[in-house]
Protein backbone atom coordinates (compact mmCIF):
# COMPACT_ATOMS: atom_id res chain seq x y z
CA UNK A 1 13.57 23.93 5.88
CA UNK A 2 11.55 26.86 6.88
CA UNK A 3 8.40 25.73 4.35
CA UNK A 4 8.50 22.28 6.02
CA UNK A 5 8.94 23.68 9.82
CA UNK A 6 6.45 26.08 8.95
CA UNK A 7 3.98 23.79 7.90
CA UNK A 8 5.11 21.59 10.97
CA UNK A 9 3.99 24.16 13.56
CA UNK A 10 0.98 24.11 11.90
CA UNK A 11 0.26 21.26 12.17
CA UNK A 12 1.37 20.93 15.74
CA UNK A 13 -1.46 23.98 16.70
CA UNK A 14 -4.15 22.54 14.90
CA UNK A 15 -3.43 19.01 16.63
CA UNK A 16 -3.73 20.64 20.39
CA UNK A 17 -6.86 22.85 18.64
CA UNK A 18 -8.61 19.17 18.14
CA UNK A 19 -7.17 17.91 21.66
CA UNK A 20 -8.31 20.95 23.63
CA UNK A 21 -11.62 21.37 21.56
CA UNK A 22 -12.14 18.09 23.86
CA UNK A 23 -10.85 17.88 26.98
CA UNK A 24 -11.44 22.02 27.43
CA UNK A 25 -15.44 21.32 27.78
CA UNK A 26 -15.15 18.15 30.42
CA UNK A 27 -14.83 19.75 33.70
CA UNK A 28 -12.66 16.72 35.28
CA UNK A 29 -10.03 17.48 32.61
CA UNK A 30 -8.59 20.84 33.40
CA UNK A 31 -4.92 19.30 34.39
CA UNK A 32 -4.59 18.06 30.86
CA UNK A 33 -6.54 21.34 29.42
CA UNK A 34 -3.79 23.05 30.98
CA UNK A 35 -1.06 21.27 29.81
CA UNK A 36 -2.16 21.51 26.08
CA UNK A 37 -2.52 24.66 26.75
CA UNK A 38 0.77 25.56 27.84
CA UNK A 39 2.19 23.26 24.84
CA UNK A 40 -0.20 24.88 22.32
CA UNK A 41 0.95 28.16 23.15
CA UNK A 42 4.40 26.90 22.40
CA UNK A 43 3.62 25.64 19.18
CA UNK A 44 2.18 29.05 18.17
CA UNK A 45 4.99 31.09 19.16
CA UNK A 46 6.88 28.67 16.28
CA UNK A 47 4.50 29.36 14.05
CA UNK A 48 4.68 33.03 14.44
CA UNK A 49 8.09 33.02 14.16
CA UNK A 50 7.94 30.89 10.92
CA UNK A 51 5.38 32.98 9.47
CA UNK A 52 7.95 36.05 9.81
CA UNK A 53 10.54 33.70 8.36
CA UNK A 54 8.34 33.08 5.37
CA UNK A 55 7.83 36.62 4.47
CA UNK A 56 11.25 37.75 5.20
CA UNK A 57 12.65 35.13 3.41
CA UNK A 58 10.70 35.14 0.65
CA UNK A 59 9.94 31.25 1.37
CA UNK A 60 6.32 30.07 -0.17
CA UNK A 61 4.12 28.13 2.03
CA UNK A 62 3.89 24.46 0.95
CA UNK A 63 0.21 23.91 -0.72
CA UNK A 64 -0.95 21.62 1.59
CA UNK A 65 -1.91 23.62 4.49
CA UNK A 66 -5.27 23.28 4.22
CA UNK A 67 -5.17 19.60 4.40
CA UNK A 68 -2.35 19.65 7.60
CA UNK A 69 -4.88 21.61 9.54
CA UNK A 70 -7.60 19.17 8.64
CA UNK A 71 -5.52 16.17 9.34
CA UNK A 72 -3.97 17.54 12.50
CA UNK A 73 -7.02 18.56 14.01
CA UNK A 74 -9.10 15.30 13.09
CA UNK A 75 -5.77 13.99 15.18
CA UNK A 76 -6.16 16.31 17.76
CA UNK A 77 -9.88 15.15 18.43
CA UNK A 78 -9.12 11.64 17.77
CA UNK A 79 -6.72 11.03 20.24
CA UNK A 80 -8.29 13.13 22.64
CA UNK A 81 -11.38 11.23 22.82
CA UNK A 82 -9.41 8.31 23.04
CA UNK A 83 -8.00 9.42 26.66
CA UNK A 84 -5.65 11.46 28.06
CA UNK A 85 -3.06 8.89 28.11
CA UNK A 86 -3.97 8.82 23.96
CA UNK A 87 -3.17 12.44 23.82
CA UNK A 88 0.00 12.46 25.60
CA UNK A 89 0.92 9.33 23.21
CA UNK A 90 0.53 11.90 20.41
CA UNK A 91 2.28 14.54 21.58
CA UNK A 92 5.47 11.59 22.32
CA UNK A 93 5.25 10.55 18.98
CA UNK A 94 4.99 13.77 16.83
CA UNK A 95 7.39 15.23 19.17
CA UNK A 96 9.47 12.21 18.75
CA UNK A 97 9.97 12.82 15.19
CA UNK A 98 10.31 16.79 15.28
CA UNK A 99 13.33 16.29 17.77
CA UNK A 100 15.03 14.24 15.24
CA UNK A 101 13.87 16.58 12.63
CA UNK A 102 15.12 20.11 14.29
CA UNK A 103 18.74 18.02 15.54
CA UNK A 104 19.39 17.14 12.08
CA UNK A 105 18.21 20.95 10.76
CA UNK A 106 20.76 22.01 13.51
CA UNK A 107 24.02 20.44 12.46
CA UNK A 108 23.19 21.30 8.41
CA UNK A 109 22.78 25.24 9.72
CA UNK A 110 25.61 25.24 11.93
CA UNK A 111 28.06 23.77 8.79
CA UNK A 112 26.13 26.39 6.47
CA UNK A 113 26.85 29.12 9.12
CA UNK A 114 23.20 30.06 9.45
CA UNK A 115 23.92 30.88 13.57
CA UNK A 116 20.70 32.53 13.92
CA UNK A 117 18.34 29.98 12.54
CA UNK A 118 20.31 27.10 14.30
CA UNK A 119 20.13 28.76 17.48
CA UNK A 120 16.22 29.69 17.14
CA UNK A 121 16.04 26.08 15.82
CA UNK A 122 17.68 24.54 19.06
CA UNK A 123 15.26 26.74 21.26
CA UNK A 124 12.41 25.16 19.31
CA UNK A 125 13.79 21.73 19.39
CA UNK A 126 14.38 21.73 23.13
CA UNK A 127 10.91 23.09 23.60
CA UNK A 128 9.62 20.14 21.74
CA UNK A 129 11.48 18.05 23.60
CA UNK A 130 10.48 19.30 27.07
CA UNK A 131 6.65 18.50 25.72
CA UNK A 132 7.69 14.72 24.92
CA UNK A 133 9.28 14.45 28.37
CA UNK A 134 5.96 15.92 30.18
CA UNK A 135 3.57 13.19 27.74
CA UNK A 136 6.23 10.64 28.82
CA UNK A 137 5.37 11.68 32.38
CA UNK A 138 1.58 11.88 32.20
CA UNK A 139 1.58 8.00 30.84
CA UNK A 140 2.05 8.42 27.10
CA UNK A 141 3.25 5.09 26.69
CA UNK A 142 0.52 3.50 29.13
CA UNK A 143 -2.04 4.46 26.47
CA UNK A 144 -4.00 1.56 24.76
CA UNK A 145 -2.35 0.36 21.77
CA UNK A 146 0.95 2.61 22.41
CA UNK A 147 3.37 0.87 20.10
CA UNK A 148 0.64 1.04 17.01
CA UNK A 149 -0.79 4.32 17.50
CA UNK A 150 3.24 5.68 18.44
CA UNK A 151 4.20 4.49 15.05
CA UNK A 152 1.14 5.14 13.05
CA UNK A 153 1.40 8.84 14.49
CA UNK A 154 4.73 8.41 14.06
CA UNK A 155 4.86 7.40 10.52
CA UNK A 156 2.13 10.17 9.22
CA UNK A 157 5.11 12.91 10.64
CA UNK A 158 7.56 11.60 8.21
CA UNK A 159 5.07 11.50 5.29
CA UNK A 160 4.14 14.86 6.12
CA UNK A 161 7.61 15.90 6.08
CA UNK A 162 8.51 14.39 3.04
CA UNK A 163 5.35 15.67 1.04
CA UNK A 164 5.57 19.29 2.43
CA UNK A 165 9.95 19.06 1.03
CA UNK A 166 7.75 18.82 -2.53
CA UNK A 167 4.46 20.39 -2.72
C-alpha cells in the first residue's frame, strides 16, 4: 500500500508541476494558478508523509518513479494547454480513481487494525476528494472530449496502480 500511495503522490505533484509550469506564466490564469497551487501543496504534504512511511517502514520505492514523474508531468502540461476546463477534467479523473483507491485501503486497515494509517489515509482521501469536488465546480466535465479524456486519464490511474503493486 504505502509503495503504491507513495508512488501515487508522486505522481499527483509532478501532474500539477506540468499544469502550473503552464498556466503560472499566462497572466489571465492566476485563479486556476492558484487553485493548483493550493491542490499541489496538498499532494506534497502526502508525499512527505509517504516518504517518512517508506523509511520507517522499511518499504522500497517501486522502480518506476522515474517514468511516473515523466508521465505525470507530460500530463500535467498536456492537459493544461488543453484549457482550464482540461485540467480540472484531470484532476476529476485521477482523483476519481484515488478516492476509490484510499476507501478501499481504509476498510482493509481498519480490519487489520492499522488505526493510524487508516486514519492518515481517510485525511488523504477526503483531501482528494475535496480537489475532485472543486474541478467538478470549475467545469471539469464541460471540457472538450470529457467522457474520453475522463476515462483515458482514468484508465492510465489503474495501470499505474497495478504496475507500481509489481515493480
Amino acid at each position: 500500500m504505502i509503495r503504491v500511495d507513495h508512488a501515487g503522490e508522486y505522481g499527483a505533484v509532478a501532474i500539477y508541476e506540468g499544469q502550473l509550469a503552464v498556466f503560472s506564466k499566462i497572466p489571465s490564469k492566476t485563479h486556476i494558478a492558484n487553485q493548483l497551487q493550493h491542490m499541489a501543496e496538498d499532494e506534497e504534504a502526502h508525499l512527505d508523509a509517504f516518504d517518512d512511511y517508506i523509511r520507517t517502514r522499511g518499504v522500497r520505492p517501486t522502480a518506476l518513479m522515474p517514468i511516473w514523474k515523466i508521465a505525470g508531468r507530460t500530463l500535467g502540461v498536456a492537459t493544461a494547454l488543453m484549457g482550464e476546463k482540461a485540467a480540472h477534467a484531470c484532476t476529476e479523473a485521477v482523483e476519481t480513481v484515488i478516492e476509490g483507491h484510499y476507501t478501499d485501503q481504509i476498510a482493509e486497515l481498519e480490519a487489520a487494525g492499522e488505526t493510524e494509517l487508516s486514519t492518515r489515509f481517510t485525511q488523504f482521501r477526503d483531501e482528494e476528494v475535496a480537489h475532485k469536488d472543486l474541478a467538478v465546480d470549475e467545469g471539469a466535465r464541460e471540457a472538450f472530449g470529457y467522457p474520453v479524456l475522463s476515462r483515458v486519464i482514468e484508465a492510465g490511474c489503474r495501470t499505474a496502480i497495478a504496475l507500481t503493486t509489481k515493480i
